[in-house]
Protein backbone atom coordinates (compact mmCIF):
# COMPACT_ATOMS: atom_id res chain seq x y z
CA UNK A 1 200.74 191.33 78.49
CA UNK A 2 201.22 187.85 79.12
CA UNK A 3 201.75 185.19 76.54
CA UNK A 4 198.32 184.09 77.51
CA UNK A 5 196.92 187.09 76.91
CA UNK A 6 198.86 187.81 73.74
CA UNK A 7 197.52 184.65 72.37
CA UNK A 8 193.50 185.05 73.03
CA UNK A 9 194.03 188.41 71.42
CA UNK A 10 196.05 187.18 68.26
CA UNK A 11 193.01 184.34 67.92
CA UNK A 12 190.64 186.92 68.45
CA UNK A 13 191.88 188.86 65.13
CA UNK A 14 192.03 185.92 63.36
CA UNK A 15 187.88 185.09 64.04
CA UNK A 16 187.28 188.89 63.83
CA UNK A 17 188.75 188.80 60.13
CA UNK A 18 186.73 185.90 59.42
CA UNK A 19 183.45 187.23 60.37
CA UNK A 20 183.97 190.65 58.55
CA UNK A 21 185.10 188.50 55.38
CA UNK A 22 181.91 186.45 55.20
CA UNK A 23 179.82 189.50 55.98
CA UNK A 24 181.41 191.22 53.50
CA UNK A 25 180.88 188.28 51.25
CA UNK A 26 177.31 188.95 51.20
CA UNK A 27 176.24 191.42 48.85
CA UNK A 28 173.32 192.83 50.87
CA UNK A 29 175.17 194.50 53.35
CA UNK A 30 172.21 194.85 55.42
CA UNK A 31 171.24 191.62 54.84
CA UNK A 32 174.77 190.46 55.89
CA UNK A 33 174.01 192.14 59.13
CA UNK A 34 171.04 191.96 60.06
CA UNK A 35 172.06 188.12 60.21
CA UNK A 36 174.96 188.61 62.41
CA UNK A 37 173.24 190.78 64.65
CA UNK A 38 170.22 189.02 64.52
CA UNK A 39 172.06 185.87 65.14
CA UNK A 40 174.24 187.31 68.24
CA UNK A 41 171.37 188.72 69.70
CA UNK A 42 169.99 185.11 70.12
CA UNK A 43 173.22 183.28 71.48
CA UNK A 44 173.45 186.48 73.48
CA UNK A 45 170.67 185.62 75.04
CA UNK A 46 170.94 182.18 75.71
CA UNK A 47 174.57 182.65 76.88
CA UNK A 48 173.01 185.47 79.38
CA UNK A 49 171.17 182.50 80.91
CA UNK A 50 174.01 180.81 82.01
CA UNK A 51 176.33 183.60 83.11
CA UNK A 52 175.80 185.91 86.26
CA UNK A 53 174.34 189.28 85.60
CA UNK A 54 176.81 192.25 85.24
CA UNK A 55 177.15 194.62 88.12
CA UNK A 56 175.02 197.70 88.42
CA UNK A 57 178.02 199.80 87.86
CA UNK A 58 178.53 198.28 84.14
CA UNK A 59 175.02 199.11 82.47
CA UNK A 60 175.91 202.85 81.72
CA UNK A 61 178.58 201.30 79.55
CA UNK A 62 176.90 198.51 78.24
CA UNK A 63 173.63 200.68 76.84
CA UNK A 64 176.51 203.38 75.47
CA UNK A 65 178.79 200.75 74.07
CA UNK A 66 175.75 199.06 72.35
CA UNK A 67 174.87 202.06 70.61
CA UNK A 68 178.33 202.89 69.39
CA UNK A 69 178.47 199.70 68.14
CA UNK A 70 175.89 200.04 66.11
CA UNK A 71 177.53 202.93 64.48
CA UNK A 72 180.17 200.79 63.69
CA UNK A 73 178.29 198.00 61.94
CA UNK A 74 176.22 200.48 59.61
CA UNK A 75 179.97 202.67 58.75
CA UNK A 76 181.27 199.54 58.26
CA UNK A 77 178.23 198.24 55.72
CA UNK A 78 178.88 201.83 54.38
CA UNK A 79 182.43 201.21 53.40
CA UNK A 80 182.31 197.38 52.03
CA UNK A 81 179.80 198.66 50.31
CA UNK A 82 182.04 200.94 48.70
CA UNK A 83 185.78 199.69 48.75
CA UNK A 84 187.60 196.48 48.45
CA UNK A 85 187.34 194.04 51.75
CA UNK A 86 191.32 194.14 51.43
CA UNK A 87 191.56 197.94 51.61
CA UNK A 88 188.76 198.73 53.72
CA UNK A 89 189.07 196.75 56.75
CA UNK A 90 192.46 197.82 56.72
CA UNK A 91 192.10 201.48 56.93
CA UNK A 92 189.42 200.98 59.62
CA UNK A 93 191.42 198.83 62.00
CA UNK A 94 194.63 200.67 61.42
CA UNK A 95 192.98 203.77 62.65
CA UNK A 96 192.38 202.53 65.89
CA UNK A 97 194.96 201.95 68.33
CA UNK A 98 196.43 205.32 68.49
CA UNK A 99 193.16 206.83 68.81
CA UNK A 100 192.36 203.99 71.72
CA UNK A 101 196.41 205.25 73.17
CA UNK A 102 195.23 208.73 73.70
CA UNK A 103 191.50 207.60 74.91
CA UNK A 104 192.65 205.51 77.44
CA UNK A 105 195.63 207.71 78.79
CA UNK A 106 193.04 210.68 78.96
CA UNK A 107 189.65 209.28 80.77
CA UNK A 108 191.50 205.80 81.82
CA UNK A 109 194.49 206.92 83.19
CA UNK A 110 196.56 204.14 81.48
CA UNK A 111 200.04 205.46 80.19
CA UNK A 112 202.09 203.69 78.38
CA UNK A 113 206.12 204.80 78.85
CA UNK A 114 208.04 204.94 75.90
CA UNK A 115 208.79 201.45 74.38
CA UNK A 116 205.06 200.31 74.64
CA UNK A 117 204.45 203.53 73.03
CA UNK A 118 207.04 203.25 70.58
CA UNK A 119 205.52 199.73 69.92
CA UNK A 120 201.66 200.92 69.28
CA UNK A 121 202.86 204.19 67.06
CA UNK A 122 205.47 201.80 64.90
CA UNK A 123 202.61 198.85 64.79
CA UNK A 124 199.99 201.48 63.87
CA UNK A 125 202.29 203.02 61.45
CA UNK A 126 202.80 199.64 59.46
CA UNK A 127 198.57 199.23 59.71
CA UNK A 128 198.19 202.61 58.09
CA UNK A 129 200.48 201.70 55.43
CA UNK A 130 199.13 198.70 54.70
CA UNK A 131 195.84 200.01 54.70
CA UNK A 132 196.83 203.00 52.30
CA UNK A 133 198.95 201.46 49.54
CA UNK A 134 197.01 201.31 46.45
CA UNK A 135 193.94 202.12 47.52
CA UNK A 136 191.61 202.27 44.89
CA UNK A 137 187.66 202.29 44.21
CA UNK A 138 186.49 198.96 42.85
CA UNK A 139 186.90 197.94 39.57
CA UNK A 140 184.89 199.70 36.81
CA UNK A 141 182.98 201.49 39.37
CA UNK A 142 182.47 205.75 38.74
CA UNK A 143 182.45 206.78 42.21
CA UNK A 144 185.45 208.23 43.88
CA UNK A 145 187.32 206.19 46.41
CA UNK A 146 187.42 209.43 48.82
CA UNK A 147 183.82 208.32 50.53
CA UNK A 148 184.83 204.98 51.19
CA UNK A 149 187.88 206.11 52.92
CA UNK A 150 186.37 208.21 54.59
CA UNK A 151 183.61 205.70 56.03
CA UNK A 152 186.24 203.54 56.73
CA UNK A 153 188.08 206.08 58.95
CA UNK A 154 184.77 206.64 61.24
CA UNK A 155 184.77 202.96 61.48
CA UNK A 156 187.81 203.21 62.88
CA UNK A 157 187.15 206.33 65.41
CA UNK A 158 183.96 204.00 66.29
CA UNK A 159 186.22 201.10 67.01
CA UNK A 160 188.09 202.94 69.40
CA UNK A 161 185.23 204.45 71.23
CA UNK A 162 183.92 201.67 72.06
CA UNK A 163 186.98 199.83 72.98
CA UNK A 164 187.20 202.30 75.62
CA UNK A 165 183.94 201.97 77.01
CA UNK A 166 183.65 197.99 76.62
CA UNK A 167 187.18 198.08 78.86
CA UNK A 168 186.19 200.29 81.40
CA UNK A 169 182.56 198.45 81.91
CA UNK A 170 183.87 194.74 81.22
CA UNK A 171 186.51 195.38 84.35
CA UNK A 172 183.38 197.28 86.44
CA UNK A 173 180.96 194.15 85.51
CA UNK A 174 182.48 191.25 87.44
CA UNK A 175 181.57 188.77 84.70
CA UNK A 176 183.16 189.51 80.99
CA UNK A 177 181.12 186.73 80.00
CA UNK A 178 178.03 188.00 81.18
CA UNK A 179 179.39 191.72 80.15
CA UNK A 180 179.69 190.25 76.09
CA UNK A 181 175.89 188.40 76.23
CA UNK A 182 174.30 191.46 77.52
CA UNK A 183 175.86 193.70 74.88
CA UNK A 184 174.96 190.90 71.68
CA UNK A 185 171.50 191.15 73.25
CA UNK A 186 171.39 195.10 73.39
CA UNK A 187 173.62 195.94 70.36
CA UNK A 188 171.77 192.98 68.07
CA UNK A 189 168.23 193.71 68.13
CA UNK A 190 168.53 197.22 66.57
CA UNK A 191 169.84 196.11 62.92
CA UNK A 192 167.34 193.50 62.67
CA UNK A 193 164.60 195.63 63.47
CA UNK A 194 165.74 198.58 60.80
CA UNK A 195 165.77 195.75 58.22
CA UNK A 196 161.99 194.59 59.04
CA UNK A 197 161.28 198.32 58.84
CA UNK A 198 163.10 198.44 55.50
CA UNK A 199 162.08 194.94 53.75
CA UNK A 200 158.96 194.01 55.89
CA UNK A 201 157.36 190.58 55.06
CA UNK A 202 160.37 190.43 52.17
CA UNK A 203 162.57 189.77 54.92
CA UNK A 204 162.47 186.32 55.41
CA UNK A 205 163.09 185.44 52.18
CA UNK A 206 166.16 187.42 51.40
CA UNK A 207 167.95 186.10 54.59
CA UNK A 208 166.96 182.36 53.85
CA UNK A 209 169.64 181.95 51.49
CA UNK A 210 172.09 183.29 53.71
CA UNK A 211 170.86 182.26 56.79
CA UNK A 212 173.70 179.30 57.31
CA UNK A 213 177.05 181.74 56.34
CA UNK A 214 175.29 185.06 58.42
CA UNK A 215 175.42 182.26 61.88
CA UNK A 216 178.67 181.38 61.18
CA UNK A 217 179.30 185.13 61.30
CA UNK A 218 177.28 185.78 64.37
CA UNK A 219 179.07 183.12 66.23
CA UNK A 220 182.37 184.09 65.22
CA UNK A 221 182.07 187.77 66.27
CA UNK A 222 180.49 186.51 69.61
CA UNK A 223 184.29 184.41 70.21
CA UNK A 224 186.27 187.29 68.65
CA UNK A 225 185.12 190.25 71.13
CA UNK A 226 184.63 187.83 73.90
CA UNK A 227 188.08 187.33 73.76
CA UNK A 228 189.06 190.59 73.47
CA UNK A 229 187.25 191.84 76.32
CA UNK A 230 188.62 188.90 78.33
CA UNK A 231 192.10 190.57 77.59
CA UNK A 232 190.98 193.77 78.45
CA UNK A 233 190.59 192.55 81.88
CA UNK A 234 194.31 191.50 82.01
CA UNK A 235 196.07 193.80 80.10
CA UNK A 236 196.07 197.44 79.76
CA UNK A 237 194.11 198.69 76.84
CA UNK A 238 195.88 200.28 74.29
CA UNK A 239 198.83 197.05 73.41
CA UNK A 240 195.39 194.58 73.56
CA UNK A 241 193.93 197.32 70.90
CA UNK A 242 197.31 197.09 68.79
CA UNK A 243 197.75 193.40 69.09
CA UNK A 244 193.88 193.26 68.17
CA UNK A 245 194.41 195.32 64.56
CA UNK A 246 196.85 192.14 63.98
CA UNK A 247 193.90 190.63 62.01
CA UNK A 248 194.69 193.24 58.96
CA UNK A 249 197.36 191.19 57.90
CA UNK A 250 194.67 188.30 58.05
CA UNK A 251 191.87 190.45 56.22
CA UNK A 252 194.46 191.20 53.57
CA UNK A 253 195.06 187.47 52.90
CA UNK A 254 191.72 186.77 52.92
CA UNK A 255 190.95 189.68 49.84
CA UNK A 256 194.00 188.45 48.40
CA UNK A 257 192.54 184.94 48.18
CA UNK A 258 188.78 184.74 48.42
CA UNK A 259 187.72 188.30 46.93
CA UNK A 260 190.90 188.47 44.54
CA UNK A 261 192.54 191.61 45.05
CA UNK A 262 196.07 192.95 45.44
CA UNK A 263 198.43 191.75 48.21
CA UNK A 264 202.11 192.86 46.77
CA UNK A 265 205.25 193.19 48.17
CA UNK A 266 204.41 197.11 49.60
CA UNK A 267 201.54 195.54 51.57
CA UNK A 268 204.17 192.93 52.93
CA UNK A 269 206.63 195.55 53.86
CA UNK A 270 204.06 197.03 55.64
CA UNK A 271 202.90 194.16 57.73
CA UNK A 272 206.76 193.65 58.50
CA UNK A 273 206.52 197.21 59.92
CA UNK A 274 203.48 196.31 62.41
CA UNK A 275 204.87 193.08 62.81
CA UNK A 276 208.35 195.09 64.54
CA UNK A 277 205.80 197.51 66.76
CA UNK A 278 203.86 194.01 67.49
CA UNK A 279 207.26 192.71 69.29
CA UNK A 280 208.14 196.36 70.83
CA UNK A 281 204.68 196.05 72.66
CA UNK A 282 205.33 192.42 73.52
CA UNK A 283 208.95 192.71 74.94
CA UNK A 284 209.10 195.51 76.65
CA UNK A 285 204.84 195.58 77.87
């Protein structure tokens, strides 16, 4: 992984915590959603216009990565509509690039020998950790916390499916750009039209309000996986997938500071830990 590479993929977690933080900041989930998918279906499109078509060999993994990823958006509505932004997003990143480690050693063929590994099981390690300590359900709420974990764990099995797929079609497409418009176009259409099944002519007027901050959202997700799928291209999947999960520490800071929940010093000694299996994966990748 070059420095290049390690830097599109750092900037990409930083935009990728940013977009989950302002959908999460709307309280209509599917509202929040339907905005961002709505909204990436649309530059999707117009970006398809002025990018080359992906290969023939791609589509099977565009259509199947679309669909997983809409999996992913409604487990992930599922758990911020449970659990604490802080908590949640952790636990459904962390999750990830071990499961993405054994994915792509066992239908990609990509290895990793032992300090890379070392580096993704000490950087997933500190993830988990970070993600675990303290969770809690939200204030004054009955439910048990137990559901939202667990929706935020099949966000995180979701994540890595279709980190898998996305790098084995965005290297078979010949154009990652034209690879990331065709799957905003597929994946954001379906959300959108669940909603209009759902709210029907109320639609319009419970996205107006949000219209400006769901955008935002749709464009930042747009630069975050485009990104990330340009690394994929250059770097073998499973340190891009670790290096990717880097955004926790930013999703923490963010509940910390916008949504007002706990960041304490266990959270920090567990960012220090994936921090360490960050620099394992860097030195010796």
């Amino acid at each position: 992984m070059t420095p290049l590479v390690a830097a599109a993929v750092l900037l990409a977690a930083f935009t990728h915590a940013a977009w989950n933080a302002v959908a999460h900041h709307i309280k209509d989930q599917l509202v929040a959603f339907t905005l961002i998918s709505g909204g990436g279906a649309v530059l999707g499109m117009v970006l398809a216009c002025l990018t080359p078509l992906p290969a023939a060999a791609s589509w099977p993994y565009l259509v199947a990565s679309a669909l997983l990823h809409v999996g992913y958006q409604t487990l992930l509505m599922r758990s911020f509509s449970l659990g604490d932004f802080g908590q949640m997003y952790p636990i459904a990143r962390g999750t990830a690039p071990l499961v993405v480690t054994v994915l792509a050693a066992v239908f990609v063929g990509e290895t990793l020998h032992g300090w890379q590994l070392a580096g993704v099981a000490v950087a997933s390690a500190g993830l988990v950790g970070l993600a675990l300590w303290g969770i809690r359900g939200r204030a004054g709420a009955a439910r048990p916390h137990g559901p939202a974990v667990l929706a935020a764990l099949a966000t995180g099995l979701m994540i890595a499916a279709y980190t898998v797929v996305d790098g084995v079609g965005v290297r078979a497409s010949g154009t990652p750009l034209g690879f990331i418009a065709w799957l905003m176009v597929l994946q954001g259409l379906l959300i959108p039209a669940y909603a209009f099944c759902v709210h029907r002519g109320t639609l319009p007027g419970l996205l107006r309000p949000h219209a400006g901050r769901g955008l935002l959202g749709a464009a930042l997700s747009i630069a975050a996986y485009s990104l990330v799928l340009w690394a994929q291209t250059r770097a073998p999947l499973a340190p891009v997938a670790a290096l990717r999960e880097s955004s926790i520490i930013v999703g923490a800071a963010i509940g910390a500071v916008f949504f007002k929940e706990r960041f304490g010093v266990h959270r920090i000694a567990a960012a220090s830990v994936m921090a360490v299996g960050i620099g394992l994966m860097l030195r010796f990748g």
